[in-house]
Structure formats: structure tokens, C-alpha cells
N, C-alpha and C. Protein backbone atom coordinates (compact mmCIF):
# COMPACT_ATOMS: atom_id res chain seq x y z
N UNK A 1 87.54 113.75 78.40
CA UNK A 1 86.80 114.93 78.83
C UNK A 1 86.17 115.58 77.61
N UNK A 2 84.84 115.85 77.79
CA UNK A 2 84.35 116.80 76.66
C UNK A 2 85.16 118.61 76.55
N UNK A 3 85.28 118.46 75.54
CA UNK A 3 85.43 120.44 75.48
C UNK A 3 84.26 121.00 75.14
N UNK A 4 83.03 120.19 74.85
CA UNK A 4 82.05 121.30 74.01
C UNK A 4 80.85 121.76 74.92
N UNK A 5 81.66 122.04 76.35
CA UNK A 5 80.55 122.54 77.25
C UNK A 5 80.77 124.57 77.60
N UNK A 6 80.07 125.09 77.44
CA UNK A 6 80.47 126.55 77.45
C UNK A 6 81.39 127.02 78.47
N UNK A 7 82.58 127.36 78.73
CA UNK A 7 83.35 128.06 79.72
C UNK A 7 84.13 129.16 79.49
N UNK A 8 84.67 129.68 80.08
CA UNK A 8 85.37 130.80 80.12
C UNK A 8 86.81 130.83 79.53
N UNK A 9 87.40 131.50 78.84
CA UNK A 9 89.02 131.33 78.34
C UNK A 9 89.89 131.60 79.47
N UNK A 10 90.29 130.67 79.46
CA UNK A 10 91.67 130.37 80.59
C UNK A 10 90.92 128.99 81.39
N UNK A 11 89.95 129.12 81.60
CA UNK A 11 89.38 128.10 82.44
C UNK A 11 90.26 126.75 82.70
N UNK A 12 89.81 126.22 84.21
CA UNK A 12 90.98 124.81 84.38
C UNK A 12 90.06 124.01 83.50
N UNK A 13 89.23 123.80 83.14
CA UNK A 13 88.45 122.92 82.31
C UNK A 13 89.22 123.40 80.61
N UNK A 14 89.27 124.13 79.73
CA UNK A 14 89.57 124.88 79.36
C UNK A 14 91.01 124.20 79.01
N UNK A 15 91.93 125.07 79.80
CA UNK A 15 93.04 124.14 80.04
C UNK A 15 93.36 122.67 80.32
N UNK A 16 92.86 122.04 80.08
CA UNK A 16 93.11 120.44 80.77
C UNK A 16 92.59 120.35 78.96
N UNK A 17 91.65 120.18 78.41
CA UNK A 17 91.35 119.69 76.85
C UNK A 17 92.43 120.33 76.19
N UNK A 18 93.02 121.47 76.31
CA UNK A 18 93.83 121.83 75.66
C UNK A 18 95.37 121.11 75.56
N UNK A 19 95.81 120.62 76.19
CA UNK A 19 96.86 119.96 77.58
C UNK A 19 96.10 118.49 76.70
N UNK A 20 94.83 118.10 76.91
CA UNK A 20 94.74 116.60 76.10
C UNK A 20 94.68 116.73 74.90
N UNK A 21 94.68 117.56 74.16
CA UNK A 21 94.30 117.88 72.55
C UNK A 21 95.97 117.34 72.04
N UNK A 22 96.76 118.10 73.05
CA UNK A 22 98.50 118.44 72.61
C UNK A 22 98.90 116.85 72.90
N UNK A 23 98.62 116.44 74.12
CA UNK A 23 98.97 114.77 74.30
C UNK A 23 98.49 113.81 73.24
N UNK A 24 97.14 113.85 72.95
CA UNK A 24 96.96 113.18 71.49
C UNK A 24 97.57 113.84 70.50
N UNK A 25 97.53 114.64 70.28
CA UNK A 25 98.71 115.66 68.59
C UNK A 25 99.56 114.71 68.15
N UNK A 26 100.38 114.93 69.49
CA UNK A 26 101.94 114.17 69.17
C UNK A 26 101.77 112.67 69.75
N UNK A 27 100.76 112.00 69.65
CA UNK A 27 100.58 110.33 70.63
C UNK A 27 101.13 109.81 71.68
N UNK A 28 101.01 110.93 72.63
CA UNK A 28 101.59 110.43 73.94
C UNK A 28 100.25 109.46 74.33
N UNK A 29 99.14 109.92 74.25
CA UNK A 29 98.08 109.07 74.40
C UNK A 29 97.01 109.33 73.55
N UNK A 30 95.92 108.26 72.78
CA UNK A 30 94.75 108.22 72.63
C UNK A 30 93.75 108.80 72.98
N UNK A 31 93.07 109.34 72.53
CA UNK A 31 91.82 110.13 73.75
C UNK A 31 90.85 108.59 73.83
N UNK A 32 91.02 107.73 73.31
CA UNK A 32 90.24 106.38 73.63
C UNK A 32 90.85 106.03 75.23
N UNK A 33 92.40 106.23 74.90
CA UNK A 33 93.04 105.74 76.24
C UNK A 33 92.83 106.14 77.03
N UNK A 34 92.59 107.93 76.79
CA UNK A 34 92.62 108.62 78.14
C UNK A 34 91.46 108.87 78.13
N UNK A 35 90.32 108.33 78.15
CA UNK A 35 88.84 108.42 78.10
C UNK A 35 88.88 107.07 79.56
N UNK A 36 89.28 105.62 79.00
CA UNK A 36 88.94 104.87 79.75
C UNK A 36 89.98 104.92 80.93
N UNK A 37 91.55 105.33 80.89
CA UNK A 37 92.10 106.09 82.17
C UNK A 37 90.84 106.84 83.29
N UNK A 38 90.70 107.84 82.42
CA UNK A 38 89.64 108.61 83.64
C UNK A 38 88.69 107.97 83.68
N UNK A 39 87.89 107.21 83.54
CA UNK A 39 86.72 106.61 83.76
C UNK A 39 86.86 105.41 84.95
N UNK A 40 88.32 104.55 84.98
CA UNK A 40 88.28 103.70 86.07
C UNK A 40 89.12 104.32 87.09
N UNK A 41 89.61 105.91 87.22
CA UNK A 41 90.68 106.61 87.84
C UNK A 41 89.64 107.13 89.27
N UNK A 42 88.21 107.08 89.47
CA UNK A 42 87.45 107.52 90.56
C UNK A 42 87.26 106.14 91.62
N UNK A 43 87.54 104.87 90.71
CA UNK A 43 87.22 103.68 91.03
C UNK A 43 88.30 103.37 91.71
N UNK A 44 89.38 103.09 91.33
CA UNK A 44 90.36 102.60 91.44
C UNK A 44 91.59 103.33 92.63
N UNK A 45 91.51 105.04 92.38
CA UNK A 45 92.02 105.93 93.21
C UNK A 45 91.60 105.48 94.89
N UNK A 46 93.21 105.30 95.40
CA UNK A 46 92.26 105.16 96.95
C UNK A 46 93.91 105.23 97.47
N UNK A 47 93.88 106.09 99.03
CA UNK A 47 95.25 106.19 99.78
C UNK A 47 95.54 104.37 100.26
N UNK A 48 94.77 103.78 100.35
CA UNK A 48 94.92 102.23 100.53
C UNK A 48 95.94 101.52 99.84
N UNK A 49 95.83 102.16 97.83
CA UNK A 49 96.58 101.52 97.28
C UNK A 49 98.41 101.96 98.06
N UNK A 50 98.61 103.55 98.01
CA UNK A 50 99.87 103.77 98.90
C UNK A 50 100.30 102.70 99.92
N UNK A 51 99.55 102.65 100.85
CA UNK A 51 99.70 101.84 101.97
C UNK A 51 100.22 100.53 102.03
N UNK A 52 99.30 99.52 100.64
CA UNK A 52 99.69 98.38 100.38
C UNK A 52 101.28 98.03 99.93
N UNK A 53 101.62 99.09 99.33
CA UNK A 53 102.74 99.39 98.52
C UNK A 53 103.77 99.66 99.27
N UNK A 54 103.78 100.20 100.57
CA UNK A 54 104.21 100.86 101.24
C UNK A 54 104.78 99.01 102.89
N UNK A 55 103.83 98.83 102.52
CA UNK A 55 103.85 97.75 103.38
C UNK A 55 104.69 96.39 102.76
N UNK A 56 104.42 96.35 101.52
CA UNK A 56 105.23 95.13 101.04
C UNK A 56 106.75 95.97 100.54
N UNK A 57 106.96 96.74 100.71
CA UNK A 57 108.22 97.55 100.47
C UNK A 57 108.98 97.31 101.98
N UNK A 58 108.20 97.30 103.01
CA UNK A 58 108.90 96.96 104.68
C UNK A 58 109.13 95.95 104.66
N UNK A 59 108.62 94.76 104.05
CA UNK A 59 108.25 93.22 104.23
C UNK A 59 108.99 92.58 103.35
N UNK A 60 109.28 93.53 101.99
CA UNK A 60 110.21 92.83 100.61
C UNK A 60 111.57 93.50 100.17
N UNK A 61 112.33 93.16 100.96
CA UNK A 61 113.69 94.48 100.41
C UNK A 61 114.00 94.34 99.16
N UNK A 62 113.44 93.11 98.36
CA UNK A 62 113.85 93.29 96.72
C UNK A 62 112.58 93.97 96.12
N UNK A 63 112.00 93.67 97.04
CA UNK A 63 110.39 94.49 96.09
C UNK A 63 111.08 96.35 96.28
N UNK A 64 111.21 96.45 97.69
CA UNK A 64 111.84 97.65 98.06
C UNK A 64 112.67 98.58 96.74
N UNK A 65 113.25 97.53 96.90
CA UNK A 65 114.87 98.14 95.83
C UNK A 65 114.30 98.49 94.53
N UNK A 66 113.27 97.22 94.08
CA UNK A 66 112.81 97.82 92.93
C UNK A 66 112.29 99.02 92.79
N UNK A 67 111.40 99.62 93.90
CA UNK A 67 110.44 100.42 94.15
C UNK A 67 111.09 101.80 93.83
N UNK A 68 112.38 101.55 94.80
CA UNK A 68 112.90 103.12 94.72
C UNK A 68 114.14 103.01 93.24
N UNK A 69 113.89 101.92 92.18
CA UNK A 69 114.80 102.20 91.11
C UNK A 69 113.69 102.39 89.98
N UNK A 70 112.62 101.55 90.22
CA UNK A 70 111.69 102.04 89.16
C UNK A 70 110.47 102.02 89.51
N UNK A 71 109.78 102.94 90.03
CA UNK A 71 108.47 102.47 90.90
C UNK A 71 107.32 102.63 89.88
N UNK A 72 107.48 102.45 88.73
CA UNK A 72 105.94 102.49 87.76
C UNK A 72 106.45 101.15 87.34
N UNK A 73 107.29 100.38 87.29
CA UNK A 73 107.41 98.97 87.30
C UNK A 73 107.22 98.31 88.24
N UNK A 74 107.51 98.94 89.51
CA UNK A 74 107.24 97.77 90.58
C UNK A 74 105.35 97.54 90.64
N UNK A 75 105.37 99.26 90.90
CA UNK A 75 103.64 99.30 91.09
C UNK A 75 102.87 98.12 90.20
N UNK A 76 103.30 97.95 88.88
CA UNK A 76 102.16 96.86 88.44
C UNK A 76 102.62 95.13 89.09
N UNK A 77 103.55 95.39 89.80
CA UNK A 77 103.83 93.91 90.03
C UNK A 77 102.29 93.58 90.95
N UNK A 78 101.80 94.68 91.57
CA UNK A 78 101.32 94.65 92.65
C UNK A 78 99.40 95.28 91.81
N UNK A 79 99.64 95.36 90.50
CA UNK A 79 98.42 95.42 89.83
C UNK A 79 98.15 96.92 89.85
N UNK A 80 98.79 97.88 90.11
CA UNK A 80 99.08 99.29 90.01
C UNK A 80 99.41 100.19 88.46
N UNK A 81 98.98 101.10 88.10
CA UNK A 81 99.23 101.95 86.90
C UNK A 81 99.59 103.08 87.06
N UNK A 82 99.23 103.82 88.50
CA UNK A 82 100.11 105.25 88.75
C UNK A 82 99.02 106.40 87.96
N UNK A 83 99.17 107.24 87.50
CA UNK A 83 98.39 108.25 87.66
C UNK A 83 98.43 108.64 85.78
N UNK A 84 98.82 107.76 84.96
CA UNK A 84 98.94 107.45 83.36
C UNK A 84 100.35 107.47 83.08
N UNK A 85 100.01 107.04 81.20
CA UNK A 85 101.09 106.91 80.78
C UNK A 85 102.20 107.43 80.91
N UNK A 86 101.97 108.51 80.63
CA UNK A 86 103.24 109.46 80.45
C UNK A 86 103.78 109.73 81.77
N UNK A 87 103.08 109.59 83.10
CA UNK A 87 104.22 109.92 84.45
C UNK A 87 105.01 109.22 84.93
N UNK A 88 105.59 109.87 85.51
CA UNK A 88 107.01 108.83 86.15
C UNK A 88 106.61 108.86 87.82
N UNK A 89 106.31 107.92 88.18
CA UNK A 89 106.21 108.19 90.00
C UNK A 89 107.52 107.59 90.44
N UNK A 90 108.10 108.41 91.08
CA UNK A 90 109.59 107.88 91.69
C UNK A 90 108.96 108.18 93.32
N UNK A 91 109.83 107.16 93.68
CA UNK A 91 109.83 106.41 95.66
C UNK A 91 110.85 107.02 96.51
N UNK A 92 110.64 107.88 97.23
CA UNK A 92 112.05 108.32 97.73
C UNK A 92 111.66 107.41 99.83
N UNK A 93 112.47 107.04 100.37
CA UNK A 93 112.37 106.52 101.82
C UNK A 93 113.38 107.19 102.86
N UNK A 94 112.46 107.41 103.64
CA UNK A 94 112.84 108.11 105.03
C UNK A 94 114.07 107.33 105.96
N UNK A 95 115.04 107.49 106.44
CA UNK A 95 115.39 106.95 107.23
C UNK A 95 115.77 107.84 108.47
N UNK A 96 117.44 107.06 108.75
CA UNK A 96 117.41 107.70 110.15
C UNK A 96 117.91 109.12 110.05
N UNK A 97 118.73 109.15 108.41
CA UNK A 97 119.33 110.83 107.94
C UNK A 97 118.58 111.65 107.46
N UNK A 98 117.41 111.27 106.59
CA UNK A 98 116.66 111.82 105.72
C UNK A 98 115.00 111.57 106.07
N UNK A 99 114.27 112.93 105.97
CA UNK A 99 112.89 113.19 106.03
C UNK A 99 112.36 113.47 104.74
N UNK A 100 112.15 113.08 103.88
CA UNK A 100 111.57 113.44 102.70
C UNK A 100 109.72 113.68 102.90
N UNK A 101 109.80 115.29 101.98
CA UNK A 101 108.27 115.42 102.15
C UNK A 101 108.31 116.29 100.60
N UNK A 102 106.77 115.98 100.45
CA UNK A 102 106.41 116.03 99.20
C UNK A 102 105.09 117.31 98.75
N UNK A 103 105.42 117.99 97.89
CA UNK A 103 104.85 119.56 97.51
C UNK A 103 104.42 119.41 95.87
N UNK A 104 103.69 120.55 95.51
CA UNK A 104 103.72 120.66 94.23
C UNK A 104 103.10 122.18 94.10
N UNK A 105 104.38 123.18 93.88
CA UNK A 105 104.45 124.18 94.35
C UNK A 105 103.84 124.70 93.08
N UNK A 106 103.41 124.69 91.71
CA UNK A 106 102.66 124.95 91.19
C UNK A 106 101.65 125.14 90.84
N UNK A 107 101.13 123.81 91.45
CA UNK A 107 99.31 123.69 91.51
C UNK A 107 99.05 122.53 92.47
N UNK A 108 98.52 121.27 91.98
CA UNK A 108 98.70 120.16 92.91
C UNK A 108 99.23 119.00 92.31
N UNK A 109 99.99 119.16 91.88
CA UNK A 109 100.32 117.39 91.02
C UNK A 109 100.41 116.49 92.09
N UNK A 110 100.08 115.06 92.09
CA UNK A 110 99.47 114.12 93.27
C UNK A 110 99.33 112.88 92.70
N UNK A 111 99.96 112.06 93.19
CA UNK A 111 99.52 110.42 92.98
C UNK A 111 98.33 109.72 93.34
N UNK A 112 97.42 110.88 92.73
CA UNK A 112 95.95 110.44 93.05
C UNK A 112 95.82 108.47 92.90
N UNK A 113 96.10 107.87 91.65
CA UNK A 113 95.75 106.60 92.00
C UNK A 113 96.30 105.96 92.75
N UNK A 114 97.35 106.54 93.61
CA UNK A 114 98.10 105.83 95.30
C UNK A 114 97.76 106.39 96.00
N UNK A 115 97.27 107.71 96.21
CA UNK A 115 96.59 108.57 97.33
C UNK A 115 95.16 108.75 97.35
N UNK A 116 94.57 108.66 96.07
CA UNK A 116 92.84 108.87 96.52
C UNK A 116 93.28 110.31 96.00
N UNK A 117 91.98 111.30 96.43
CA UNK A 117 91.84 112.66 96.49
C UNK A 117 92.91 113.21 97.18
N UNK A 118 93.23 114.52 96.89
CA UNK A 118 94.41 115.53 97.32
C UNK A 118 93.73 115.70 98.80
N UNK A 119 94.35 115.88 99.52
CA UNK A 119 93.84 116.84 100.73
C UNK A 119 94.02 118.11 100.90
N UNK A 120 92.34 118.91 101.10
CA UNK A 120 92.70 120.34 100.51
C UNK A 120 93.63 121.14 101.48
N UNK A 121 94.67 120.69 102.46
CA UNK A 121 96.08 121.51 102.91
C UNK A 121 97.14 121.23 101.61
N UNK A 122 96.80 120.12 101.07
CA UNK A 122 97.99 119.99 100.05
C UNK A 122 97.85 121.17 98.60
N UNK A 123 96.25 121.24 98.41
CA UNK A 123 96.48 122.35 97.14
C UNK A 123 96.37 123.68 97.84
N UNK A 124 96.57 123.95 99.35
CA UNK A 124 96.43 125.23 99.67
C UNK A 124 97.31 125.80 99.29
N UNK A 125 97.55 127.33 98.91
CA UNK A 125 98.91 128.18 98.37
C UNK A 125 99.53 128.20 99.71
N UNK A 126 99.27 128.24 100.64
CA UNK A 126 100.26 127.92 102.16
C UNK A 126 100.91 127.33 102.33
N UNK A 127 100.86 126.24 102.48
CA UNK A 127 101.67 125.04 101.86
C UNK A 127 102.90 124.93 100.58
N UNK A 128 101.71 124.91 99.52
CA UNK A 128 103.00 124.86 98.67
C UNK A 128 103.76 125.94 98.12
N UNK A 129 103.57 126.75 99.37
CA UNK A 129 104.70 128.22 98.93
C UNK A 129 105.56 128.32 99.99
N UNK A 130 104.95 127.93 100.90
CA UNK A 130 105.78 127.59 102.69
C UNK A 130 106.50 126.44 102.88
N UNK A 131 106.07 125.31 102.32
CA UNK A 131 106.78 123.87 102.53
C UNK A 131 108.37 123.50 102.14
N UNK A 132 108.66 124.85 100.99
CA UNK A 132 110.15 124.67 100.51
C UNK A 132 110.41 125.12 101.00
N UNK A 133 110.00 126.53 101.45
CA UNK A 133 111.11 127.70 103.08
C UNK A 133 111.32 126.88 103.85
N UNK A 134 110.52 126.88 104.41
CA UNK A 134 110.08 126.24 105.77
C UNK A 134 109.93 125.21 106.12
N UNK A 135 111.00 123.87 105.96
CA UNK A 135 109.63 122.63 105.97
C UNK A 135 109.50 122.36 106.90
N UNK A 136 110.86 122.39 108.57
CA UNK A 136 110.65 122.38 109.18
C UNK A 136 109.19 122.90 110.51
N UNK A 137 109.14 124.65 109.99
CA UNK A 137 107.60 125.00 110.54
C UNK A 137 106.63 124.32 110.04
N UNK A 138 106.46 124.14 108.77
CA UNK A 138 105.13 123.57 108.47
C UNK A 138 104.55 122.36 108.91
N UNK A 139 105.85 121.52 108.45
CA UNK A 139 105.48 120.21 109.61
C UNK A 139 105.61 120.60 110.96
N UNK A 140 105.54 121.42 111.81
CA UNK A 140 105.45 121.61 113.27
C UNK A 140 103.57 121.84 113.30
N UNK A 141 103.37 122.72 112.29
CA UNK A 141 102.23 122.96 112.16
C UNK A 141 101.42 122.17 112.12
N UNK A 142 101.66 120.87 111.52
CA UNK A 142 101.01 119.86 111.53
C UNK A 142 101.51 118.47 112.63
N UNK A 143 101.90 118.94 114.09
CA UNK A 143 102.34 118.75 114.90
C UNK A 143 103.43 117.42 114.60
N UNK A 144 104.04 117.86 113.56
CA UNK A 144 105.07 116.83 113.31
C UNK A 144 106.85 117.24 113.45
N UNK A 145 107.26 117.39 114.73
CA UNK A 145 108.78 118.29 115.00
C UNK A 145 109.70 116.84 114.22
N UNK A 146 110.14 117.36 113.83
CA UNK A 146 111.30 116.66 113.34
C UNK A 146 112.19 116.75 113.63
N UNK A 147 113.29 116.29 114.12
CA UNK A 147 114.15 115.67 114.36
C UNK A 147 115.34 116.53 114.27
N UNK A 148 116.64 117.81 114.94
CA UNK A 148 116.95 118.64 114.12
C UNK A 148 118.50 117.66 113.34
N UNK A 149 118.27 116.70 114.27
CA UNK A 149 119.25 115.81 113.52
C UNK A 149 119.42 115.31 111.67
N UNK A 150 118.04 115.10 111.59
CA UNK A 150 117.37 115.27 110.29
C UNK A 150 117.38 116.05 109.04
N UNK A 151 117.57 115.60 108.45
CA UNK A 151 118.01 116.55 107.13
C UNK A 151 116.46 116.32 106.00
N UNK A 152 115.91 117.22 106.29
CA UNK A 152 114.88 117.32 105.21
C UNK A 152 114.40 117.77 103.90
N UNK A 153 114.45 117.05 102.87
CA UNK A 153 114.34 116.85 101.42
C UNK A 153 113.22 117.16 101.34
N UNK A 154 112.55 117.85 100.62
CA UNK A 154 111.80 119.00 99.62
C UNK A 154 111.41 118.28 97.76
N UNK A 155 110.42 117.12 97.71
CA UNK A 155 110.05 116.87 96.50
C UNK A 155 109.16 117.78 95.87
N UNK A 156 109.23 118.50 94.62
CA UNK A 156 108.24 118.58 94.29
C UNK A 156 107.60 118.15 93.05
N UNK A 157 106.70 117.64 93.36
CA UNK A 157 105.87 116.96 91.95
C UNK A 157 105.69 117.82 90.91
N UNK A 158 105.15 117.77 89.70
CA UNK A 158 104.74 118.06 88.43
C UNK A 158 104.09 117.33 87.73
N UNK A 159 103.80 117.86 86.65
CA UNK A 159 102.81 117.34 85.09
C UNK A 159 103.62 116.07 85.23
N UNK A 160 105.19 115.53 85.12
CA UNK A 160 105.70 114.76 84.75
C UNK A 160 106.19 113.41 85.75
N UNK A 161 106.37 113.94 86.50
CA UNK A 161 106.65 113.36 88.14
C UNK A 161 105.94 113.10 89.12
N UNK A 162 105.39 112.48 89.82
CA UNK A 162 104.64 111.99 90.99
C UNK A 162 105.56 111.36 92.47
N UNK A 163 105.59 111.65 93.38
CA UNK A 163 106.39 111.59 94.35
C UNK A 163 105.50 110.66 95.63
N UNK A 164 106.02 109.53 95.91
CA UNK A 164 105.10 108.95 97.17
C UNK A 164 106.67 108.44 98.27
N UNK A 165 106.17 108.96 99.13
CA UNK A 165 107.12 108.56 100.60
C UNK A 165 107.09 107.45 101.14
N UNK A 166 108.06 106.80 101.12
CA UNK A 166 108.06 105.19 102.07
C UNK A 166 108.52 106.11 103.38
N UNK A 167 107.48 105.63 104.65
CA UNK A 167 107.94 106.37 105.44
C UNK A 167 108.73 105.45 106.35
N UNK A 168 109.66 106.06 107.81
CA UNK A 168 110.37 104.94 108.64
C UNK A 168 109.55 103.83 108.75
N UNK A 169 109.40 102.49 108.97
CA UNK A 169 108.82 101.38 109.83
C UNK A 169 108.83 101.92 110.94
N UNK A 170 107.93 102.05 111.51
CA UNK A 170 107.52 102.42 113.47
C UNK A 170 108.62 101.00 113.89
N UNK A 171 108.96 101.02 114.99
CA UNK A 171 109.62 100.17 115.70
C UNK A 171 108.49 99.48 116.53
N UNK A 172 109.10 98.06 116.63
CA UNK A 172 108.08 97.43 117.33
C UNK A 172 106.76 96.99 116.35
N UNK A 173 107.15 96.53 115.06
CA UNK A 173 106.11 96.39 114.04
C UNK A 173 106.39 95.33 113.18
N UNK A 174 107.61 94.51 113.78
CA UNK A 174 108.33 93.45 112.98
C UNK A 174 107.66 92.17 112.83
N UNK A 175 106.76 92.41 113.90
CA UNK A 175 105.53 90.94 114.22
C UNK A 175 104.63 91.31 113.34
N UNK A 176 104.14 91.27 112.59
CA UNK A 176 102.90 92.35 112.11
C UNK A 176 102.92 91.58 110.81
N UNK A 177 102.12 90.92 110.09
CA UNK A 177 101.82 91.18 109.11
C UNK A 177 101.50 92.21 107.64
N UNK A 178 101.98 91.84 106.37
CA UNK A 178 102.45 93.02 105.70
C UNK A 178 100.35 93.96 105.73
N UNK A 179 99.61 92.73 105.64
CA UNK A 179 98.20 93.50 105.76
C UNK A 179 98.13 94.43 106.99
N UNK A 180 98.73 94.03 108.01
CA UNK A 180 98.62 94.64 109.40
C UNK A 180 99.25 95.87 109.28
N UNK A 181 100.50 95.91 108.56
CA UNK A 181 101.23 97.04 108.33
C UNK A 181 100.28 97.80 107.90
N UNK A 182 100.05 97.37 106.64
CA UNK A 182 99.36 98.60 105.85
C UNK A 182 98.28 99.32 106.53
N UNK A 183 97.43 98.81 107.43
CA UNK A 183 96.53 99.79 107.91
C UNK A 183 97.42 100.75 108.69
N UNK A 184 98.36 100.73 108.86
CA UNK A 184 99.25 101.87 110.08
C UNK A 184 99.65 102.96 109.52
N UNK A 185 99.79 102.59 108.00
CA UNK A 185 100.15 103.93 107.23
C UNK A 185 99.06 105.01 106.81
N UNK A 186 99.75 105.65 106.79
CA UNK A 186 98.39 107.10 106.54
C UNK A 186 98.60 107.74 105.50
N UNK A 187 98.06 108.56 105.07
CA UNK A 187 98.30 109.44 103.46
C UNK A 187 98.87 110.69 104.25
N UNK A 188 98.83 110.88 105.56
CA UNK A 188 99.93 112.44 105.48
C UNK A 188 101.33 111.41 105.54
N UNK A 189 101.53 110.21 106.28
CA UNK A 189 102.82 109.51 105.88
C UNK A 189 103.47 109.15 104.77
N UNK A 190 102.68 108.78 103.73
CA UNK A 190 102.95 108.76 102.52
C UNK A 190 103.55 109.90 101.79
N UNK A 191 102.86 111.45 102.20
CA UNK A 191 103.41 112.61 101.43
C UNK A 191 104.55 113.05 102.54
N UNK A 192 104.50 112.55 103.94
CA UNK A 192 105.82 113.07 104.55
C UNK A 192 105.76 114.13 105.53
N UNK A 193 104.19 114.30 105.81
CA UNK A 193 103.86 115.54 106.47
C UNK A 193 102.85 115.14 108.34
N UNK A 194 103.68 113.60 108.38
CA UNK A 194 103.23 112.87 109.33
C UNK A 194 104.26 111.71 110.09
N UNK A 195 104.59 111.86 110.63
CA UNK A 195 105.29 109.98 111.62
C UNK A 195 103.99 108.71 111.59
N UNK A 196 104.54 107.92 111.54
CA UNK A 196 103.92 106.80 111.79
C UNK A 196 104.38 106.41 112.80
């Protein structure tokens, strides 16, 4: 990113060179690196990649296992890099005890290169000020009742962390090919704020 365009002090532009100035300082990254990061990160970003990932995780229980022990290792098995160097994207999966859904009650931190673009309910302050009270209402809001059997987990992302949801397998999906799968998944399934 350039800094030498005129803006305002405090600015998110502003802030973000400042935030890359400090990451090159101490060599967490290159600004060469993180020049060509963002440059193939508009290309490459797509909720598709989630999906794929998401599908050979139903189809591979060792791919699975890896996923949720180290998922910035599994992701490149599958030609994946995650959202740069320095983050950690960890896999958390839904079952029949647990609903996991995913926030970033600060601003929007997001696994843009597994999700594509944020969806603007996810950087609304509604959301990520309501989703830890409440998660139950919010997902009602988004006509998703859950289960009260269900015990629902509250991720929230950061600068450092990236959070993507393996959600249940729908039943009745065992015939299916892992490509077939993947079109069934959705990006509110992925963050947890949807059933498949």
C-alpha cells in the first residue's frame, strides 16, 4: 500500500501503513511480500475456496483431523495461503453438541482468502456487539433457531486469528460427490450464522 496519498490522522488508510511499517520493522514481512500478497489477494479471495475445503474435510477424515489441528497446513495441501503470513486460521466443527459461530467484535477480522469479501451484516456494530450476548437471537434473526439442545460457541477473530466453520454434513448427502458437496455450502455456513 502506498502512504504518500494525503489523508487524515487516524485514518483506516493511515492506520493500516502504520500497522505495515511495524510488520516490516521487526520482519514479520517484506513490503515486497506484502505488496505481491495484496496484489493476488482480489484474485484469488473467493467463499468457493471455504467450500472446497469444507467439502474435502466431509469426504477426508484425515484431511479433517489435520484441518482442525493445523489448518494453515492443511489449507496449502489443497493450494491455499489463508489471509498471510503471520495469521493463524484455526477450524473449529459443528456437531450434534456444539454450534460454533464466528464474530470479530473489534472491527472485522475475516478469512477473506476463504470467504471472498466480508458481508456487510458481519462488519455491522449489531452484530459484533450482539453476537456474544445473544447468539442465540441473532441467529434467529437470521432465521436460523438453533437447537436449545445446543451449546453455542462464540469465536472471535483478530489481527492474529482467523476462524472458518466446518459446518454439520446435511444428512442425506453421503452420495454426493466432494465437488457436489461443495456447492451446498454457503459463506453464512462457513461463519456459523446459517444450517446447511
Amino acid at each position: 500500500m502506498s502512504g504518500d496519498h494525503v489523508d487524515e490522522a487516524g485514518s483506516p488508510a493511515r492506520r493500516a501503513r502504520a500497522i505495515e511499517q511495524l510488520l516490516e520493522g521487526v520482519g514479520v514481512v517484506s513490503g515486497v511480500e506484502l505488496d505481491e500478497f495484496l496484489d493476488r489477494l482480489p484474485a484469488t479471495s473467493s467463499p468457493a475456496n471455504g467450500t472446497r475445503i469444507v467439502a474435502r474435510a466431509w469426504t477426508d477424515p484425515a484431511f479433517r483431523r489435520r484441518l482442525l489441528d493445523d489448518a494453515n497446513s492443511a489449507i496449502r495441501e489443497l493450494g491455499y495461503s489463508g489471509d498471510g503470513p503471520s495469521v493463524v486460521l484455526r477450524v473449529v466443527e459443528n456437531t450434534d453438541e456444539i454450534h460454533n459461530v464466528v464474530v470479530c467484535t473489534l472491527c472485522s477480522c475475516y478469512p477473506l482468502a476463504l470467504l471472498g469479501p466480508s458481508p456487510s451484516w458481519y462488519k455491522s456494530e449489531a452484530y459484533r456487539s450482539r453476537v456474544v450476548r445473544d447468539p442465540r437471537g441473532v441467529l434467529a434473526e437470521f432465521n436460523f433457531d438453533v437447537s436449545p439442545d445446543l451449546a453455542i460457541r462464540v469465536w472471535d477473530a483478530n489481527a492474529d486469528t482467523r476462524y472458518l466453520v466446518i459446518p454439520k454434513r446435511p444428512s442425506g448427502t453421503e452420495h454426493l460427490s466432494e465437488d457436489d458437496l461443495a456447492k451446498i455450502v454457503t459463506r453464512r455456513g462457513l461463519i456459523g450464522t446459517a444450517p446447511l
